[in-house]
C-alpha atoms as a PDB file:
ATOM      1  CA  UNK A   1     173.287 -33.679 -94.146  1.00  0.00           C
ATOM      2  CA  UNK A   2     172.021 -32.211 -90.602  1.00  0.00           C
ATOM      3  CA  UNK A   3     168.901 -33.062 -89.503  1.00  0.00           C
ATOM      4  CA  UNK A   4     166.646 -30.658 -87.985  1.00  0.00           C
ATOM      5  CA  UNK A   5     163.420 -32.424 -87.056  1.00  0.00           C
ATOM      6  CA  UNK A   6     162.232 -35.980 -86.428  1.00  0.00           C
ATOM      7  CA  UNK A   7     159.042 -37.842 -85.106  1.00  0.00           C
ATOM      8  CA  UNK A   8     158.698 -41.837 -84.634  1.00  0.00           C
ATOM      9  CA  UNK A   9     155.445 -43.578 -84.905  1.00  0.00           C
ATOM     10  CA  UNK A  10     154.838 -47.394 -83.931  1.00  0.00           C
ATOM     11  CA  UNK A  11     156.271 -48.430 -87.034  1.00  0.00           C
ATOM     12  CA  UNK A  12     157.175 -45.530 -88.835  1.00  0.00           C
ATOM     13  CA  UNK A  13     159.805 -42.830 -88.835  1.00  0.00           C
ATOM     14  CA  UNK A  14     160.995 -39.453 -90.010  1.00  0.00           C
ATOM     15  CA  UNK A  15     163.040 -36.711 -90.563  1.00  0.00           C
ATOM     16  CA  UNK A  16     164.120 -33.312 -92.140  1.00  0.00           C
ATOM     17  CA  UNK A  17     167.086 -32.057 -93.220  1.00  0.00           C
ATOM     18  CA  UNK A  18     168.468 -28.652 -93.321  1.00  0.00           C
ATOM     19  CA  UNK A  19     167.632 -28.363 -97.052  1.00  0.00           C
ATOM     20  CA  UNK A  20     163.580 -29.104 -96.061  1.00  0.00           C
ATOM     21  CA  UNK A  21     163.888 -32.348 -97.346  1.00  0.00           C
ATOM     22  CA  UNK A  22     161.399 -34.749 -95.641  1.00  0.00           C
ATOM     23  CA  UNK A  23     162.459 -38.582 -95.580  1.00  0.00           C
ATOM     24  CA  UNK A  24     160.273 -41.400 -94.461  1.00  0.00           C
ATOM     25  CA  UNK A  25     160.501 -45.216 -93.953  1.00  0.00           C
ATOM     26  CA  UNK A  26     158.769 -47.871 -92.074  1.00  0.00           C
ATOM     27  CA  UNK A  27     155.627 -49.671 -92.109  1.00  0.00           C
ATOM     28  CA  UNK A  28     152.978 -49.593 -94.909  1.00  0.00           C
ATOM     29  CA  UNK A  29     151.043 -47.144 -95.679  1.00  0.00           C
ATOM     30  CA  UNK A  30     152.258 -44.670 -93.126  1.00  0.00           C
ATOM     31  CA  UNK A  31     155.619 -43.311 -94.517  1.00  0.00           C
ATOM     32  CA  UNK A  32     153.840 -41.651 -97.462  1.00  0.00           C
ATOM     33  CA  UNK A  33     155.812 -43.672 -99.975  1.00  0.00           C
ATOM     34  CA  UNK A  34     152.806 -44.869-101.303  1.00  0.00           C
ATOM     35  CA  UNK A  35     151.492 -48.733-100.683  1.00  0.00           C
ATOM     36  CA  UNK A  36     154.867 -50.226-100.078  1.00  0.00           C
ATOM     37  CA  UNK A  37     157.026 -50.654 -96.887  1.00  0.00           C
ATOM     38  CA  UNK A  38     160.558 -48.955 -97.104  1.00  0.00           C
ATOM     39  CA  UNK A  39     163.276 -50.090 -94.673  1.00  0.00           C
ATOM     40  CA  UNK A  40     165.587 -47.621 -95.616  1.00  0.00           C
ATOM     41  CA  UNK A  41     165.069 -43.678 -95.341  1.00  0.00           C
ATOM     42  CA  UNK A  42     163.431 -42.030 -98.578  1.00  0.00           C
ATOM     43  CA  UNK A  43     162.924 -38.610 -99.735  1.00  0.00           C
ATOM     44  CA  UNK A  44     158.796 -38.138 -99.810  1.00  0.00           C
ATOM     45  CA  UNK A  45     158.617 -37.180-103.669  1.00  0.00           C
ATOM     46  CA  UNK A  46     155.767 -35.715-104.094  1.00  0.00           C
ATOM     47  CA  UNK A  47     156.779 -32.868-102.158  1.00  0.00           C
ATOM     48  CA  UNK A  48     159.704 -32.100-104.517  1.00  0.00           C
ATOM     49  CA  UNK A  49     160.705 -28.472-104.594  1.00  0.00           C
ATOM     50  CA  UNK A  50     159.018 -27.304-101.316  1.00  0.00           C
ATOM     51  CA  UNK A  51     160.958 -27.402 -98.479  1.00  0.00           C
ATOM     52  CA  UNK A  52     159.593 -29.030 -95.414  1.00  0.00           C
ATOM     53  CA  UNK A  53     159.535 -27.468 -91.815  1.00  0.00           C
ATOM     54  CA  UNK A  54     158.251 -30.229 -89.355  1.00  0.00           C
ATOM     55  CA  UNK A  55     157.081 -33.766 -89.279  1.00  0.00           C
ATOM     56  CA  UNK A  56     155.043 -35.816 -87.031  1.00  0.00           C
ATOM     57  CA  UNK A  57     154.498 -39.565 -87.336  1.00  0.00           C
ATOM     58  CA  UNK A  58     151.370 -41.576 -85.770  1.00  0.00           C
ATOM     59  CA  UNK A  59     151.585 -45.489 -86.029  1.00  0.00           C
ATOM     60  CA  UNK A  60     148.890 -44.886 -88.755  1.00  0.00           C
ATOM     61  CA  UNK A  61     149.373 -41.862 -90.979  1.00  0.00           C
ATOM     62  CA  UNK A  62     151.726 -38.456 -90.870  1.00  0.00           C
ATOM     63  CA  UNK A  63     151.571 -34.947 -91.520  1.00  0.00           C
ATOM     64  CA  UNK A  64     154.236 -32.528 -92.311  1.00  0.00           C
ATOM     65  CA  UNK A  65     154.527 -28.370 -92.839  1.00  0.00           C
ATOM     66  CA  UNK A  66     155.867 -26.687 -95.822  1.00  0.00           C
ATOM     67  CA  UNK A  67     157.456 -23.212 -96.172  1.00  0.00           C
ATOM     68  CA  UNK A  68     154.467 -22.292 -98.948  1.00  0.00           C
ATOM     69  CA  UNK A  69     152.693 -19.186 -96.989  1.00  0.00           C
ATOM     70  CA  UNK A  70     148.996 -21.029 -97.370  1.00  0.00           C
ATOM     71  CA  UNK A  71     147.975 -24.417 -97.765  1.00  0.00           C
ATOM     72  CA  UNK A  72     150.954 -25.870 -96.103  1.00  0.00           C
ATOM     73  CA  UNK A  73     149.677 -28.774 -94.408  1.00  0.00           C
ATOM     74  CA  UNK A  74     150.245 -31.845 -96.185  1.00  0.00           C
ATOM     75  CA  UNK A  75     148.616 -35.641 -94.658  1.00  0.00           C
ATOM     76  CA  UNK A  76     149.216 -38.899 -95.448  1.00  0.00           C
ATOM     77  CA  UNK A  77     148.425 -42.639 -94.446  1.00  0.00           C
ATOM     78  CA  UNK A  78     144.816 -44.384 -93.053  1.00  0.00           C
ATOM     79  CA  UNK A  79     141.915 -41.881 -92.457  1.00  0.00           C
ATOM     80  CA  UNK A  80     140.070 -44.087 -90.063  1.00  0.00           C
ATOM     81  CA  UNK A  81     137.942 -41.878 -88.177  1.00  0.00           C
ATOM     82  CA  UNK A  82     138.861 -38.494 -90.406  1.00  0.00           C
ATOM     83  CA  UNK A  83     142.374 -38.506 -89.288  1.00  0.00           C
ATOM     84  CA  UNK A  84     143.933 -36.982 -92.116  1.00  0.00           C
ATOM     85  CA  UNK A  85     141.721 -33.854 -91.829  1.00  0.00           C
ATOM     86  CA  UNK A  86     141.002 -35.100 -96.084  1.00  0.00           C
ATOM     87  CA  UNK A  87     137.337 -35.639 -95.607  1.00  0.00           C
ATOM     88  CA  UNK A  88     135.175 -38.570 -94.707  1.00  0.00           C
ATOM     89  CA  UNK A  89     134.918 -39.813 -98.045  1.00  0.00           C
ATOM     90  CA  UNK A  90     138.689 -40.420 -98.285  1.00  0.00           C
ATOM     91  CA  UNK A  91     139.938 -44.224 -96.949  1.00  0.00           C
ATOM     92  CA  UNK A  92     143.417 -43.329 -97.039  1.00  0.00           C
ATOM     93  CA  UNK A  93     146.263 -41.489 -99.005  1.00  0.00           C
ATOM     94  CA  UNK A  94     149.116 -43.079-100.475  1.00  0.00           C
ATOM     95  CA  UNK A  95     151.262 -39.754-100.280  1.00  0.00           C
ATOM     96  CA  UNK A  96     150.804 -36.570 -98.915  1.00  0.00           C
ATOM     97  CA  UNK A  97     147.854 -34.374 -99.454  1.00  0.00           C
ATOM     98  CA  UNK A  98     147.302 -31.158 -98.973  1.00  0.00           C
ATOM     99  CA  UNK A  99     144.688 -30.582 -96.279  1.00  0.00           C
ATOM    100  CA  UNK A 100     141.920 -28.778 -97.498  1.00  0.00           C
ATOM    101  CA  UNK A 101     139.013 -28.696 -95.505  1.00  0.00           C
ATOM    102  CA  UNK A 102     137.666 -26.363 -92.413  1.00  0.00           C
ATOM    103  CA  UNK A 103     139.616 -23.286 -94.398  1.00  0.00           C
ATOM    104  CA  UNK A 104     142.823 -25.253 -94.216  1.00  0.00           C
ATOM    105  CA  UNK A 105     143.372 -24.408 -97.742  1.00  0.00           C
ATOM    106  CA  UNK A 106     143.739 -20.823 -96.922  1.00  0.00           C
ATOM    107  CA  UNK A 107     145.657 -21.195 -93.681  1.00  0.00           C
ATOM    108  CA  UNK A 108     149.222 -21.022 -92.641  1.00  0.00           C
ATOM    109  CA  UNK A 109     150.055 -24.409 -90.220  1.00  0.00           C
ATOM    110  CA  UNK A 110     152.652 -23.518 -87.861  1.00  0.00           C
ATOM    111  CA  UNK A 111     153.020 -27.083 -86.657  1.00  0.00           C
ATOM    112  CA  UNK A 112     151.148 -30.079 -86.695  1.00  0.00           C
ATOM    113  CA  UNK A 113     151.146 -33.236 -84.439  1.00  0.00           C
ATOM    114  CA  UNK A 114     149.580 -37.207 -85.266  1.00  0.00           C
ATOM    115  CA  UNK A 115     147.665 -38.801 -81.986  1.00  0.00           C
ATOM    116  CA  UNK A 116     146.583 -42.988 -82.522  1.00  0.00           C
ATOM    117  CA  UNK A 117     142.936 -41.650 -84.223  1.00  0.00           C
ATOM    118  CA  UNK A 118     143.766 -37.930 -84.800  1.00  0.00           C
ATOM    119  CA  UNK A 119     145.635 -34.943 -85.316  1.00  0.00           C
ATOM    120  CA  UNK A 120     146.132 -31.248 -84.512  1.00  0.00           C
ATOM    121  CA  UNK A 121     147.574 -28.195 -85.666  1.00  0.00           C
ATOM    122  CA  UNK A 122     148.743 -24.804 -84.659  1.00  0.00           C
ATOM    123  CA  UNK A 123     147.798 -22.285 -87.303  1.00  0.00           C
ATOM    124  CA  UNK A 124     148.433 -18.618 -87.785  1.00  0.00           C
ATOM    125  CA  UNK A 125     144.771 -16.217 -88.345  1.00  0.00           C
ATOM    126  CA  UNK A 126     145.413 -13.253 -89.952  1.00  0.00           C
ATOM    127  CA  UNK A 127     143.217 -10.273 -88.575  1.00  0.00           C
ATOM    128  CA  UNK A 128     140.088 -10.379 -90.732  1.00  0.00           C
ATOM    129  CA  UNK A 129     137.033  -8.561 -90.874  1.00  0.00           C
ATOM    130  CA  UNK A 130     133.222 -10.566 -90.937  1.00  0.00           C
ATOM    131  CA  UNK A 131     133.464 -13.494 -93.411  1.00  0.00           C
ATOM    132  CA  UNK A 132     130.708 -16.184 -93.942  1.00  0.00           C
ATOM    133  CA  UNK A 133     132.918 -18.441 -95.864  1.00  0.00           C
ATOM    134  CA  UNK A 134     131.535 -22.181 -95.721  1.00  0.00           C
ATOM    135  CA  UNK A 135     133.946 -24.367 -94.003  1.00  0.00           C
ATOM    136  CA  UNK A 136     134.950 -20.985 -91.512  1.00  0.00           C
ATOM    137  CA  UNK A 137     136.406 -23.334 -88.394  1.00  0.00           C
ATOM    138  CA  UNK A 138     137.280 -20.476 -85.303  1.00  0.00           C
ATOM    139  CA  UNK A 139     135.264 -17.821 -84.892  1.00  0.00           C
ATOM    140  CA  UNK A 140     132.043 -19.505 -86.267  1.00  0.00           C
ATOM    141  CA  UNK A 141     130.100 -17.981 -89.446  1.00  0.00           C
ATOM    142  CA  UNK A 142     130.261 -14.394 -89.534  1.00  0.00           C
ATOM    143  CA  UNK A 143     132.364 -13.837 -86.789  1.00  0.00           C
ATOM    144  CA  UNK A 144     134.896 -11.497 -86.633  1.00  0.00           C
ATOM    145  CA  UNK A 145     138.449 -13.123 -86.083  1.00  0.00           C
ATOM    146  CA  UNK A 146     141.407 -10.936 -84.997  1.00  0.00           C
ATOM    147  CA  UNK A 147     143.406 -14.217 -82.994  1.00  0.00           C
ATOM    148  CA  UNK A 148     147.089 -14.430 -83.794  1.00  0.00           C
ATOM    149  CA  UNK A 149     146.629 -17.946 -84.086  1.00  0.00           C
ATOM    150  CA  UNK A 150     144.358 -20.942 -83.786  1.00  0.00           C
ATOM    151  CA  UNK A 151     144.532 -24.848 -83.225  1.00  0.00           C
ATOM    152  CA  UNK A 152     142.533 -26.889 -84.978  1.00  0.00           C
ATOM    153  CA  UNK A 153     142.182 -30.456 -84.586  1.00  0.00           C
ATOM    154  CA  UNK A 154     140.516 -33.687 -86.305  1.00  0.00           C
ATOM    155  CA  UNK A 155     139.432 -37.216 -86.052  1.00  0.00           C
ATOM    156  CA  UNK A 156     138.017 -39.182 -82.869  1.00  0.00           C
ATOM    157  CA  UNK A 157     137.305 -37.242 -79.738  1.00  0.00           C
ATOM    158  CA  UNK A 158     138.046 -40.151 -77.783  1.00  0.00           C
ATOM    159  CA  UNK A 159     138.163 -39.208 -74.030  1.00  0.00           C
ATOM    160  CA  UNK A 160     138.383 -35.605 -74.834  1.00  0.00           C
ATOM    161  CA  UNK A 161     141.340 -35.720 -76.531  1.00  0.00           C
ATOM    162  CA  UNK A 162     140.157 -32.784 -79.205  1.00  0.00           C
ATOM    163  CA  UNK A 163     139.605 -30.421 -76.630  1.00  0.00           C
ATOM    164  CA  UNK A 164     136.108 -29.828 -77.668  1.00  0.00           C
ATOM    165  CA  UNK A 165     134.203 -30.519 -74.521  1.00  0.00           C
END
């Protein structure tokens, strides 16, 4: 089957097919296979009957992008330092998770990308008028938001490399 997208971590790979099927292998903990290395390429279960769009690999953890049209950003693999965008309570997830917080849940990822000690993704705003939803990342509380699209980004700020100043 053809392949339409790949990403390598330091240990870890991935791809996706023309179907949306996502396969992982590599080392533990980061192909979202649960605890267990794989050697060999496997489909990522959990995901099974939404098709996948993109994958990106860090030598820790992984994200990917469905097709669903909101809550399409799925993470996976060690949260040291928030990485996984799951929360700071989470240590790590054996599989992917949807990705929740910071309005996430109601969000459309466009594509997503795995640094060492975070991650980033582009996401698609629809116009909206004033909302004070808790969580509300761009625009700030109450703000109006009429962007065509956002990124949004998580875990260390080492060096600047989340952009926030």
């Amino acid at each position: 089957e053809a392949t339409v997208a790949c990403s390598c971590g330091a240990g870890n790979a991935a791809v996706v097919t023309a179907k949306g099927e996502c396969f992982v292998w590599g080392g533990q903990g980061s192909q979202g296979q649960g605890a267990m290395a794989s050697w060999f390429p496997k489909q990522v279960s959990p995901l099974s009957g939404r098709r996948v769009l993109s994958v990106s690999c860090g030598p820790y953890h992984g994200v990917l992008v469905t097709s669903e049209p909101r809550g399409n950003l799925y993470s996976w693999g060690d949260n040291f330092l928030g990485k996984l965008g799951l929360g700071e309570g989470v240590r790590s997830a054996a599989e992917p998770t949807r990705v929740e917080g910071g309005g996430m849940g109601r969000r459309t990822a466009r594509h997503a990308a795995c640094g060492t000690w975070h991650t980033a993704a582009a996401v698609a705003l629809e116009p909206t008028s004033r909302s004070s939803s808790p969580g509300q990342q761009q625009g700030g509380e109450g703000a109006e938001n009429t962007a065509e699209g956002s990124l949004f980004v998580w875990g260390q700020d080492e060096r600047g490399c989340l952009g926030l100043g």
